[in-house]
C-alpha atoms as a PDB file:
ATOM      1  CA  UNK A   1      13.329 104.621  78.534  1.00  0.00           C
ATOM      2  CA  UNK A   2      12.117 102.154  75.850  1.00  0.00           C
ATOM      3  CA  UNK A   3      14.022  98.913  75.538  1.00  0.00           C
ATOM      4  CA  UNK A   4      15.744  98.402  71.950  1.00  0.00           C
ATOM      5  CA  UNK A   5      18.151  95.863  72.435  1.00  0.00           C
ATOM      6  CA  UNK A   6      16.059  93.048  73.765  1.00  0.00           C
ATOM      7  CA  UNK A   7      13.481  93.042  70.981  1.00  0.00           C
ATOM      8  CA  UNK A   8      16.569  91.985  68.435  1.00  0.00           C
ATOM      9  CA  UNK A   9      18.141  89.807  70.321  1.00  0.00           C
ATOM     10  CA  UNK A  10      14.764  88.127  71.205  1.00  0.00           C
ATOM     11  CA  UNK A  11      14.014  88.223  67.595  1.00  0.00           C
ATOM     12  CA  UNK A  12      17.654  86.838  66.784  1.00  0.00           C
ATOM     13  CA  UNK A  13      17.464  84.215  69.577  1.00  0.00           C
ATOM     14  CA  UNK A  14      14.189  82.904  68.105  1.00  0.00           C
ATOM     15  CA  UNK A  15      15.787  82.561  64.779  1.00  0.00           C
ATOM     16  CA  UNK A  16      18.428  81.068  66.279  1.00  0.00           C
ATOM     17  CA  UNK A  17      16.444  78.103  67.735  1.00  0.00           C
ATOM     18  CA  UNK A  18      14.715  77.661  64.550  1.00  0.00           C
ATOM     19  CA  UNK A  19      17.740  77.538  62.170  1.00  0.00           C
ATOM     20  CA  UNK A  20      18.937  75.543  64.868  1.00  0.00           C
ATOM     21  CA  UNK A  21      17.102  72.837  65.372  1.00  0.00           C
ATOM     22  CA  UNK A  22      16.935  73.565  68.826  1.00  0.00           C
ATOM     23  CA  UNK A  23      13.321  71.843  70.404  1.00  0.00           C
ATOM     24  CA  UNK A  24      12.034  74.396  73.087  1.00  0.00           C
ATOM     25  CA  UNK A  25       9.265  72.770  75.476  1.00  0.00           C
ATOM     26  CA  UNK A  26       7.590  75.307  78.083  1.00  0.00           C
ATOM     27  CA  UNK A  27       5.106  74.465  80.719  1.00  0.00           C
ATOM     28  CA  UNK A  28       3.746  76.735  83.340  1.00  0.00           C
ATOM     29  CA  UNK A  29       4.172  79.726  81.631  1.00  0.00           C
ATOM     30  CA  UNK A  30       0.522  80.993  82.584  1.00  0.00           C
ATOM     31  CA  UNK A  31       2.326  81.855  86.323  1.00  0.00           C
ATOM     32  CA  UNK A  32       4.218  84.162  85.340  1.00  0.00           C
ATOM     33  CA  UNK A  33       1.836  87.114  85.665  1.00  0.00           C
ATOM     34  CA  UNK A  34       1.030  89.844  83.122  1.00  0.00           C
ATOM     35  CA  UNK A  35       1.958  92.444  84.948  1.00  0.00           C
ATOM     36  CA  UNK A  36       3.262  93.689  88.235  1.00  0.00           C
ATOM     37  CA  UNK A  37       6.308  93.188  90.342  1.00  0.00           C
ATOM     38  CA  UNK A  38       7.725  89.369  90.164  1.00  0.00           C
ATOM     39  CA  UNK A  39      10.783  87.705  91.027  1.00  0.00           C
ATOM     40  CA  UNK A  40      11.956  84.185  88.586  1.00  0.00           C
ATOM     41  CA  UNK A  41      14.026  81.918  90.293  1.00  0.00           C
ATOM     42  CA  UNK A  42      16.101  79.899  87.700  1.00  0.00           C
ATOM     43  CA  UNK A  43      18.496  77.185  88.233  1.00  0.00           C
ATOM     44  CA  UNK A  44      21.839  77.319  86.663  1.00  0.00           C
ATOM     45  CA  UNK A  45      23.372  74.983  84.395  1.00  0.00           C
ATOM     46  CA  UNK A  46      24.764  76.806  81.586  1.00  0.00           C
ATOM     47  CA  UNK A  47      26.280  80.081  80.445  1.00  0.00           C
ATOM     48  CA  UNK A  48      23.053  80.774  78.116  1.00  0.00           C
ATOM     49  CA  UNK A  49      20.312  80.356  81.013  1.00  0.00           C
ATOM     50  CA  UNK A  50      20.064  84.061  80.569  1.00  0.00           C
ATOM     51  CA  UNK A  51      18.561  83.446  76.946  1.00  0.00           C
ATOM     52  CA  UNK A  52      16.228  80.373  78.009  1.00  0.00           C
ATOM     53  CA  UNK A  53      15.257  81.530  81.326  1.00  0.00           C
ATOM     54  CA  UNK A  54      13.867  84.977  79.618  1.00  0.00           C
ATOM     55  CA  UNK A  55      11.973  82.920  77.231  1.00  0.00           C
ATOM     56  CA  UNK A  56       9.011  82.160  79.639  1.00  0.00           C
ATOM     57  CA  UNK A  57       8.461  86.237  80.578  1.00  0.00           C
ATOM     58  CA  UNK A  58       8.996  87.027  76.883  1.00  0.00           C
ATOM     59  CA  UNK A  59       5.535  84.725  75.949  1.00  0.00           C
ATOM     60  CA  UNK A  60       3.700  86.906  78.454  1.00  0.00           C
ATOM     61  CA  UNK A  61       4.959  90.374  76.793  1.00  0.00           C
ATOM     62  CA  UNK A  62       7.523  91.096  79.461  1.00  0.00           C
ATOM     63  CA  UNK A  63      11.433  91.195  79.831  1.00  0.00           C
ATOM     64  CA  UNK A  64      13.198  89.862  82.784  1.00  0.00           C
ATOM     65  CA  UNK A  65      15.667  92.215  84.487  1.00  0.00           C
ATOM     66  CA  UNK A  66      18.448  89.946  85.088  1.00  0.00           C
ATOM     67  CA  UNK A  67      20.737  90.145  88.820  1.00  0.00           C
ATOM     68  CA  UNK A  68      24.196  89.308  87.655  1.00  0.00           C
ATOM     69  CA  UNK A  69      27.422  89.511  89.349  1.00  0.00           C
ATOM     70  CA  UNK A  70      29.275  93.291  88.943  1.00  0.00           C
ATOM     71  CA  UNK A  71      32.504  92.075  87.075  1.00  0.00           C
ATOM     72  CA  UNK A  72      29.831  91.525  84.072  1.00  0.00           C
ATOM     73  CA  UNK A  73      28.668  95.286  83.913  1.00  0.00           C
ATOM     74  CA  UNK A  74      32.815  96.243  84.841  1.00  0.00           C
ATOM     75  CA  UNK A  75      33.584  94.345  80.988  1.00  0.00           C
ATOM     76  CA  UNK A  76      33.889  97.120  77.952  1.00  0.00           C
ATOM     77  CA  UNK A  77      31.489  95.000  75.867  1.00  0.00           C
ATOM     78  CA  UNK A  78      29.653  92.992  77.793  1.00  0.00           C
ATOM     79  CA  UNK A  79      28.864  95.726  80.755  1.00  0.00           C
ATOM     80  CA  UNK A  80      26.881  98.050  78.446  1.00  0.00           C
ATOM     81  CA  UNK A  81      24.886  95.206  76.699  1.00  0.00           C
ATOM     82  CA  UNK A  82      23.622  94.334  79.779  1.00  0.00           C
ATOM     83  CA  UNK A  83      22.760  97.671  81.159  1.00  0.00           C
ATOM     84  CA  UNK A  84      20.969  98.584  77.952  1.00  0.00           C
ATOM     85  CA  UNK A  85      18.597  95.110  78.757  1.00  0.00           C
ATOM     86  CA  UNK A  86      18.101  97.165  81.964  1.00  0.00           C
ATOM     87  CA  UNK A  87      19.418  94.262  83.686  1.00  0.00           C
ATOM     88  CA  UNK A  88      20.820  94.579  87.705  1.00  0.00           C
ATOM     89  CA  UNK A  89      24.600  94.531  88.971  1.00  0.00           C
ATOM     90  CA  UNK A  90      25.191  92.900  92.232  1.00  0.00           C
ATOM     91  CA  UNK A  91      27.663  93.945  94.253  1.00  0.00           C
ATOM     92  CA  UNK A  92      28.995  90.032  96.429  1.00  0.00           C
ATOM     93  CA  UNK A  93      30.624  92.425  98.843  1.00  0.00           C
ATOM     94  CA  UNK A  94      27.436  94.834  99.140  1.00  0.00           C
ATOM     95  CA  UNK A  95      24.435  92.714  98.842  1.00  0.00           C
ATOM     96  CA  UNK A  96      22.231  94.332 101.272  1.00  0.00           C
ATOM     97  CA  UNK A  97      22.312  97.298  98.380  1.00  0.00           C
ATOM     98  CA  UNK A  98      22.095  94.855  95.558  1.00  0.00           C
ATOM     99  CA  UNK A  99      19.067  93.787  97.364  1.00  0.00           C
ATOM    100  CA  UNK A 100      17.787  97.159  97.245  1.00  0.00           C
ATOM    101  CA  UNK A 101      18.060  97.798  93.533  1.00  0.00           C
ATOM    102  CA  UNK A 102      16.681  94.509  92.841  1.00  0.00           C
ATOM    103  CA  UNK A 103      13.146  95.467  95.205  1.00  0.00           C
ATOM    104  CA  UNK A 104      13.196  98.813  93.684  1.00  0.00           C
ATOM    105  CA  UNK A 105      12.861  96.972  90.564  1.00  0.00           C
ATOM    106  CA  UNK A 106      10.258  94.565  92.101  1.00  0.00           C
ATOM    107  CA  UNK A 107       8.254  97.711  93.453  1.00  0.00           C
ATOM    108  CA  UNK A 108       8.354  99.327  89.921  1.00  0.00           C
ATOM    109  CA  UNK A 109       6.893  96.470  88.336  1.00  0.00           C
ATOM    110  CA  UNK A 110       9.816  94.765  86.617  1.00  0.00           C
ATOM    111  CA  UNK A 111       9.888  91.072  86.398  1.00  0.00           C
ATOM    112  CA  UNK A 112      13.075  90.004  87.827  1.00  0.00           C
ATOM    113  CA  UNK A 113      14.948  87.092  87.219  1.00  0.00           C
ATOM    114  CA  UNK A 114      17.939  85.606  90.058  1.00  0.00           C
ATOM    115  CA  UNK A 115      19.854  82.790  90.326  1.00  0.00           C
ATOM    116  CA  UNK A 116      20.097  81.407  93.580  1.00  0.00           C
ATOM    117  CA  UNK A 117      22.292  79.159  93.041  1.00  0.00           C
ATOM    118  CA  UNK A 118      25.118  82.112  92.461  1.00  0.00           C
ATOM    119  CA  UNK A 119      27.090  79.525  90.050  1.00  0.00           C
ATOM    120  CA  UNK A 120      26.849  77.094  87.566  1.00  0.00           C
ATOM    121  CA  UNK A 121      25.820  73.811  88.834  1.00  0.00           C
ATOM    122  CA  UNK A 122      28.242  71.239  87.718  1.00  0.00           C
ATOM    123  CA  UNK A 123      26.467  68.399  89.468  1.00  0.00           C
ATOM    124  CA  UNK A 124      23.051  69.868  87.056  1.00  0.00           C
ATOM    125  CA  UNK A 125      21.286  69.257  90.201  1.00  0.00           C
ATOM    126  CA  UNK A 126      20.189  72.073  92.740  1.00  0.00           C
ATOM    127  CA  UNK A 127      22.957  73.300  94.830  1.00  0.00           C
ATOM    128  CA  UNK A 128      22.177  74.870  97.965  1.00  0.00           C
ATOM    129  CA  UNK A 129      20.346  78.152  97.657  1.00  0.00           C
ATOM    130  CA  UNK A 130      21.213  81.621  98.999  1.00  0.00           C
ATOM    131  CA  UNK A 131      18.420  83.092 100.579  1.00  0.00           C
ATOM    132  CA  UNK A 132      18.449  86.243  98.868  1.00  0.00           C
ATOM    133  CA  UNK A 133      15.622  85.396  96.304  1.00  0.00           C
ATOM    134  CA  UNK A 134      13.654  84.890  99.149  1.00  0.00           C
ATOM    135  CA  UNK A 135      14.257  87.857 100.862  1.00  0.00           C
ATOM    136  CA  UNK A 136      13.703  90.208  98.343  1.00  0.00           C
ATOM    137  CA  UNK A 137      10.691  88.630  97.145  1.00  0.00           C
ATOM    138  CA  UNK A 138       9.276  89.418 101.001  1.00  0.00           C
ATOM    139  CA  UNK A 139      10.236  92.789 101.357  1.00  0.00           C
ATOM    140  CA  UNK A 140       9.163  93.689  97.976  1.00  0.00           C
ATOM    141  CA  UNK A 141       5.861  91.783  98.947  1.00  0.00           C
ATOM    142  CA  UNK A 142       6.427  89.994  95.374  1.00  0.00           C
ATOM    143  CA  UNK A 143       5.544  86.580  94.516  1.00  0.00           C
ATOM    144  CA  UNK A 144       8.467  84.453  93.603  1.00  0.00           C
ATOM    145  CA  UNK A 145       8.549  82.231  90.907  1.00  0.00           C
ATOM    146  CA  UNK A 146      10.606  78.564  90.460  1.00  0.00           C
ATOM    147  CA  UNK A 147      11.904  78.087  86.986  1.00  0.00           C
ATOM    148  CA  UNK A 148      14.311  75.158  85.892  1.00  0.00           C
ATOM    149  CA  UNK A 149      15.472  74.524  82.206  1.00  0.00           C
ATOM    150  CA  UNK A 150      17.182  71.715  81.213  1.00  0.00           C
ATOM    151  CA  UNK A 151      18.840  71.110  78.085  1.00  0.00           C
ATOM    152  CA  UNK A 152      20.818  74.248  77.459  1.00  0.00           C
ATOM    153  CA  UNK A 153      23.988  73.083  79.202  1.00  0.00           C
ATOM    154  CA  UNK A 154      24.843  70.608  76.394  1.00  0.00           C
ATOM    155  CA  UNK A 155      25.196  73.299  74.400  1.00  0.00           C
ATOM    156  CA  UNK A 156      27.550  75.411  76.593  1.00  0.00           C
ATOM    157  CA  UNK A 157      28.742  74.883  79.977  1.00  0.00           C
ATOM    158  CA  UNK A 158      31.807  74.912  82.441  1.00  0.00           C
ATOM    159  CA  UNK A 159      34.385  72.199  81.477  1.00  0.00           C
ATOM    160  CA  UNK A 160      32.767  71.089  78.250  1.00  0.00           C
ATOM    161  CA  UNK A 161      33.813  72.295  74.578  1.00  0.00           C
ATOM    162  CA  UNK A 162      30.974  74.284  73.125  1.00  0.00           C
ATOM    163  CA  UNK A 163      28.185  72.630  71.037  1.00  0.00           C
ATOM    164  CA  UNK A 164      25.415  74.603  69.531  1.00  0.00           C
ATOM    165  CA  UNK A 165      25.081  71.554  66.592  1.00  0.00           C
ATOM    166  CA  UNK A 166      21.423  71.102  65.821  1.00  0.00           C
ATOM    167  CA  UNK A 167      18.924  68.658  67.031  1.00  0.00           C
ATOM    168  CA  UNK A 168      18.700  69.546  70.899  1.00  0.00           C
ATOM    169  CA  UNK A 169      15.275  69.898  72.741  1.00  0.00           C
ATOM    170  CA  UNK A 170      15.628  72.618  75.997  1.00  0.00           C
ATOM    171  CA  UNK A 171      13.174  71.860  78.623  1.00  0.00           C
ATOM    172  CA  UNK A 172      11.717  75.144  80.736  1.00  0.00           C
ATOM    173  CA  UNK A 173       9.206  74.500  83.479  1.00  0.00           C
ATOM    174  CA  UNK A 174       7.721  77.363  85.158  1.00  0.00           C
ATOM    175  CA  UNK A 175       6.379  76.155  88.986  1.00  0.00           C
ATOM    176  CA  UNK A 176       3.247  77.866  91.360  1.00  0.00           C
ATOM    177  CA  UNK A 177       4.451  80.816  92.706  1.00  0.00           C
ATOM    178  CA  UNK A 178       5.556  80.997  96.586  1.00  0.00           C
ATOM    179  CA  UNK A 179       5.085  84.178  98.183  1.00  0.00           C
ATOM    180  CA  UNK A 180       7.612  84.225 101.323  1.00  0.00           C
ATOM    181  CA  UNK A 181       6.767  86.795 104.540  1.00  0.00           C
ATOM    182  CA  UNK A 182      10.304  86.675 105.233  1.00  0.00           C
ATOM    183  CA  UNK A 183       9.477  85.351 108.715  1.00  0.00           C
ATOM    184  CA  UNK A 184      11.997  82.262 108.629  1.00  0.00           C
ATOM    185  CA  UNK A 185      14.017  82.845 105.316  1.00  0.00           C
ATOM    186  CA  UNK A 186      15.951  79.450 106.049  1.00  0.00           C
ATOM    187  CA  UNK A 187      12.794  77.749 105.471  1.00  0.00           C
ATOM    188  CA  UNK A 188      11.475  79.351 103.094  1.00  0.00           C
ATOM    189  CA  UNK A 189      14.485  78.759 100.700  1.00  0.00           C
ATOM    190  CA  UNK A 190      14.557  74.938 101.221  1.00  0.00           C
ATOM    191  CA  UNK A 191      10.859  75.089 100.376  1.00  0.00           C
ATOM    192  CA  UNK A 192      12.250  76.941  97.358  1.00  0.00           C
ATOM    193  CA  UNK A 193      14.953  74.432  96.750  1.00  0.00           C
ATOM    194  CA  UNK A 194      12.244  71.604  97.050  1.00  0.00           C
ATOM    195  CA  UNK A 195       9.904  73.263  94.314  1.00  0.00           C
ATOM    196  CA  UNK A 196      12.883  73.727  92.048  1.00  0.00           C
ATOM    197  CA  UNK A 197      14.514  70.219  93.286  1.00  0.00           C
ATOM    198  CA  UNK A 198      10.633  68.667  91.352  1.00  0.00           C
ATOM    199  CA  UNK A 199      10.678  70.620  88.538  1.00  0.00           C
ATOM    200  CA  UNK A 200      13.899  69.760  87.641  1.00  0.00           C
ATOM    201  CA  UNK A 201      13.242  65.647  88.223  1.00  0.00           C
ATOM    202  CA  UNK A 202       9.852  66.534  86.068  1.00  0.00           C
ATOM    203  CA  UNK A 203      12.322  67.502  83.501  1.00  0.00           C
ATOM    204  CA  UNK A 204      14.860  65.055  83.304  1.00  0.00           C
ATOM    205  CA  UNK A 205      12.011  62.117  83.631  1.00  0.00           C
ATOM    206  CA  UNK A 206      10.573  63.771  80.997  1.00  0.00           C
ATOM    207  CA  UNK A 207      13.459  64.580  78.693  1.00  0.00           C
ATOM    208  CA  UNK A 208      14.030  62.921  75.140  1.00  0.00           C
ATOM    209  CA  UNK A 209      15.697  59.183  75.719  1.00  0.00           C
ATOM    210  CA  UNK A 210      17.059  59.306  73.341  1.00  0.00           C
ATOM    211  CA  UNK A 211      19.069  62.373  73.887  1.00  0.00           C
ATOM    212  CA  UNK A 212      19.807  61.213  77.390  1.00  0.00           C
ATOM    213  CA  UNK A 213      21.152  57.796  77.026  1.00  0.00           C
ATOM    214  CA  UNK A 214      22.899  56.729  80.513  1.00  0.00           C
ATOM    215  CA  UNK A 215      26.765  57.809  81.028  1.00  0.00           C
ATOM    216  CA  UNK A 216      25.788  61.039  79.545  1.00  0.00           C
ATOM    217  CA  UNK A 217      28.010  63.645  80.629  1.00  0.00           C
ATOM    218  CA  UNK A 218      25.368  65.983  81.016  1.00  0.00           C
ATOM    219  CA  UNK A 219      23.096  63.690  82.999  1.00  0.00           C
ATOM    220  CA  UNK A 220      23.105  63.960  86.906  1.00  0.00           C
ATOM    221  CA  UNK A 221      25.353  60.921  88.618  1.00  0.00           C
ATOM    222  CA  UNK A 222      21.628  60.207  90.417  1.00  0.00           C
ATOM    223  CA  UNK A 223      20.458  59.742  87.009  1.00  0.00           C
ATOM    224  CA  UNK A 224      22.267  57.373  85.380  1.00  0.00           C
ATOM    225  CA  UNK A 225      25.018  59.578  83.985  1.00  0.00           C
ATOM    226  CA  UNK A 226      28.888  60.939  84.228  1.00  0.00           C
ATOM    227  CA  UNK A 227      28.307  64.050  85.895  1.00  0.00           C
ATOM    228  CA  UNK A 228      29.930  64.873  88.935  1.00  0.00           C
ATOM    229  CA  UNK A 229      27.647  64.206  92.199  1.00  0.00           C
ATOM    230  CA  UNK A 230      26.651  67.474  94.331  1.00  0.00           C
ATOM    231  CA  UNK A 231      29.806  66.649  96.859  1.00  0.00           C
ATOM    232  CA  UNK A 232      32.066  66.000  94.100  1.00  0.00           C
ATOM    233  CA  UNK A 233      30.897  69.283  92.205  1.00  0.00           C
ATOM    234  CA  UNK A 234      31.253  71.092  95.913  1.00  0.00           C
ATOM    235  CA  UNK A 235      34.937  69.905  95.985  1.00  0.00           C
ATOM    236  CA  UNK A 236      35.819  71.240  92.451  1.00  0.00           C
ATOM    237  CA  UNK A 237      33.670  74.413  93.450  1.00  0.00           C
ATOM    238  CA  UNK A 238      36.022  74.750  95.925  1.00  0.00           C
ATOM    239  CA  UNK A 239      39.232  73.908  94.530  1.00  0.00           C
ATOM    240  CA  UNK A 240      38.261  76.721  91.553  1.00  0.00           C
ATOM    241  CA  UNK A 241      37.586  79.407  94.228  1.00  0.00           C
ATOM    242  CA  UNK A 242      41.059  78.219  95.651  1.00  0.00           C
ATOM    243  CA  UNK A 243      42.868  79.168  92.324  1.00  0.00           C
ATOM    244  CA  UNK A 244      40.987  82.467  91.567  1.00  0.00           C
ATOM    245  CA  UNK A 245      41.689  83.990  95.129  1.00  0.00           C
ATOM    246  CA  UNK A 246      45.372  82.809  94.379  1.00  0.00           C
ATOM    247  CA  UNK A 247      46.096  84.764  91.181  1.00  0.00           C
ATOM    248  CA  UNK A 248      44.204  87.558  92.740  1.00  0.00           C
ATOM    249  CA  UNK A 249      46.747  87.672  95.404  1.00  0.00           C
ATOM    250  CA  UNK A 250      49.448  87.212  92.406  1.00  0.00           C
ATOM    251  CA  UNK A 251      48.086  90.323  90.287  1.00  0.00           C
ATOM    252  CA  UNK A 252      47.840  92.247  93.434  1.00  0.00           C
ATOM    253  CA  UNK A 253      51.441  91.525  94.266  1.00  0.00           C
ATOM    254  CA  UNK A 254      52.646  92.001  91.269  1.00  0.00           C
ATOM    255  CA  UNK A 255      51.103  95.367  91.158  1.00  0.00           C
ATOM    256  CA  UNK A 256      52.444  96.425  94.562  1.00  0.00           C
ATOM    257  CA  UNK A 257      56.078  95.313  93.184  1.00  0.00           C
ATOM    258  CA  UNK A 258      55.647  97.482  90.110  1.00  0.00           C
ATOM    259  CA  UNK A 259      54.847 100.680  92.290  1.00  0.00           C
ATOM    260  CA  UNK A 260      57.435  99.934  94.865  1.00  0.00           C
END
């Protein structure tokens, strides 16, 4: 089935970041091969890492089949935008099958794009990996591929008002590919983590002073800025997860009371 959707909103994304002002920097893009099963690996700062993270595979003529969680396909708009990008549900409660669709994918050729992370990093440093990138890569017999962009996240993030006002360079760094057996997948991940943990430094070393003056908000605590540190972001993580399983027990309730 051809894809029609992600040609326009490519198209319209690359307008977008011209009318925008917005300064997009890749490196590394050349590892991302032409063809041929491949898993990306992208870190996650921001609610539009879908857009920048697919920009890499786009410059070698391919799409990225994102993973994304199943409550995104469940939404009446969202869910069939993201099926018609051909893009892969995951199922948290059945991720041995998510795992599946994701190396039938592989196996077919797709290039598919994860993040390990699961959620947005509020830290913007690299939380601690699941190992399911790695996994899949292995069984698949697919090489997996780090990518980190920075940048993106002042533009639209957890617990910051939107900005999309021009002027803002987006940093995307495509790393050497790793190609895990799946003998130690512990391992393997924090290799993973460590490839992603440079690119990202490469990044912010490298990023625009001055759109990174110290005390930014969007600049890691490690860095010189206001962000929260990786144990600080772990505790807020946690308190968040707290609050959602609460009024998830509320609704559920509630719905018991109505039927009673």
């Amino acid at each position: 089935m051809p894809d029609i959707s992600y040609p326009v909103v490519i198209a319209a994304a690359k307008t977008w970041f011209k009318l925008g002002g917005i300064h997009i920097h890749m490196e590394g893009t050349e590892h991302i091969p032409e063809s041929g099963g491949a898993i990306l690996a992208v870190n996650h700062t921001s609610y539009i890492d879908y857009v920048m993270a697919g920009y890499p595979g786009e410059m070698r003529g391919r799409y990225t089949r994102f993973m994304a969680k199943r409550e995104v396909f469940d939404h009446p708009i969202g869910g069939p935008v993201m099926r018609s990008f051909k893009h892969i549900s995951v199922d948290r409660s059945a991720g041995l099958e998510s795992m599946e669709v994701a190396g039938d994918a592989l196996r077919r050729g797709e290039l598919v794009g994860i993040f390990p992370e699961a959620t947005i990093s509020r830290s913007f440093l690299i939380k601690e990996l699941k190992t399911g990138a790695v996994r899949i890569a292995a069984k698949a017999e697919a090489p997996l591929i780090p990518v980190v962009t920075w940048g993106s996240h002042r533009m639209f993030t957890k617990d910051h008002p939107k900005d999309f006002k021009r002027g803002k360079t987006v940093l995307i760094k495509v790393g050497e590919p790793l190609h895990p057996t799946g003998a130690d997948p512990i391992a393997e991940t924090a290799e993973l983590h460590a490839r992603m943990t440079d690119l990202l430094d490469r990044c912010i070393r490298e990023y625009p002073a001055e759109e990174q003056p110290p005390g930014s908000w969007w600049l890691p605590a490690s860095y010189g800025g206001s962000a929260p540190t990786l144990e600080e972001a772990e505790r807020i993580d946690a308190e968040e997860k707290r609050k959602r399983a609460e009024r998830r027990r509320e609704k559920a309730a509630q719905k018991r009371a109505k039927k009673s």
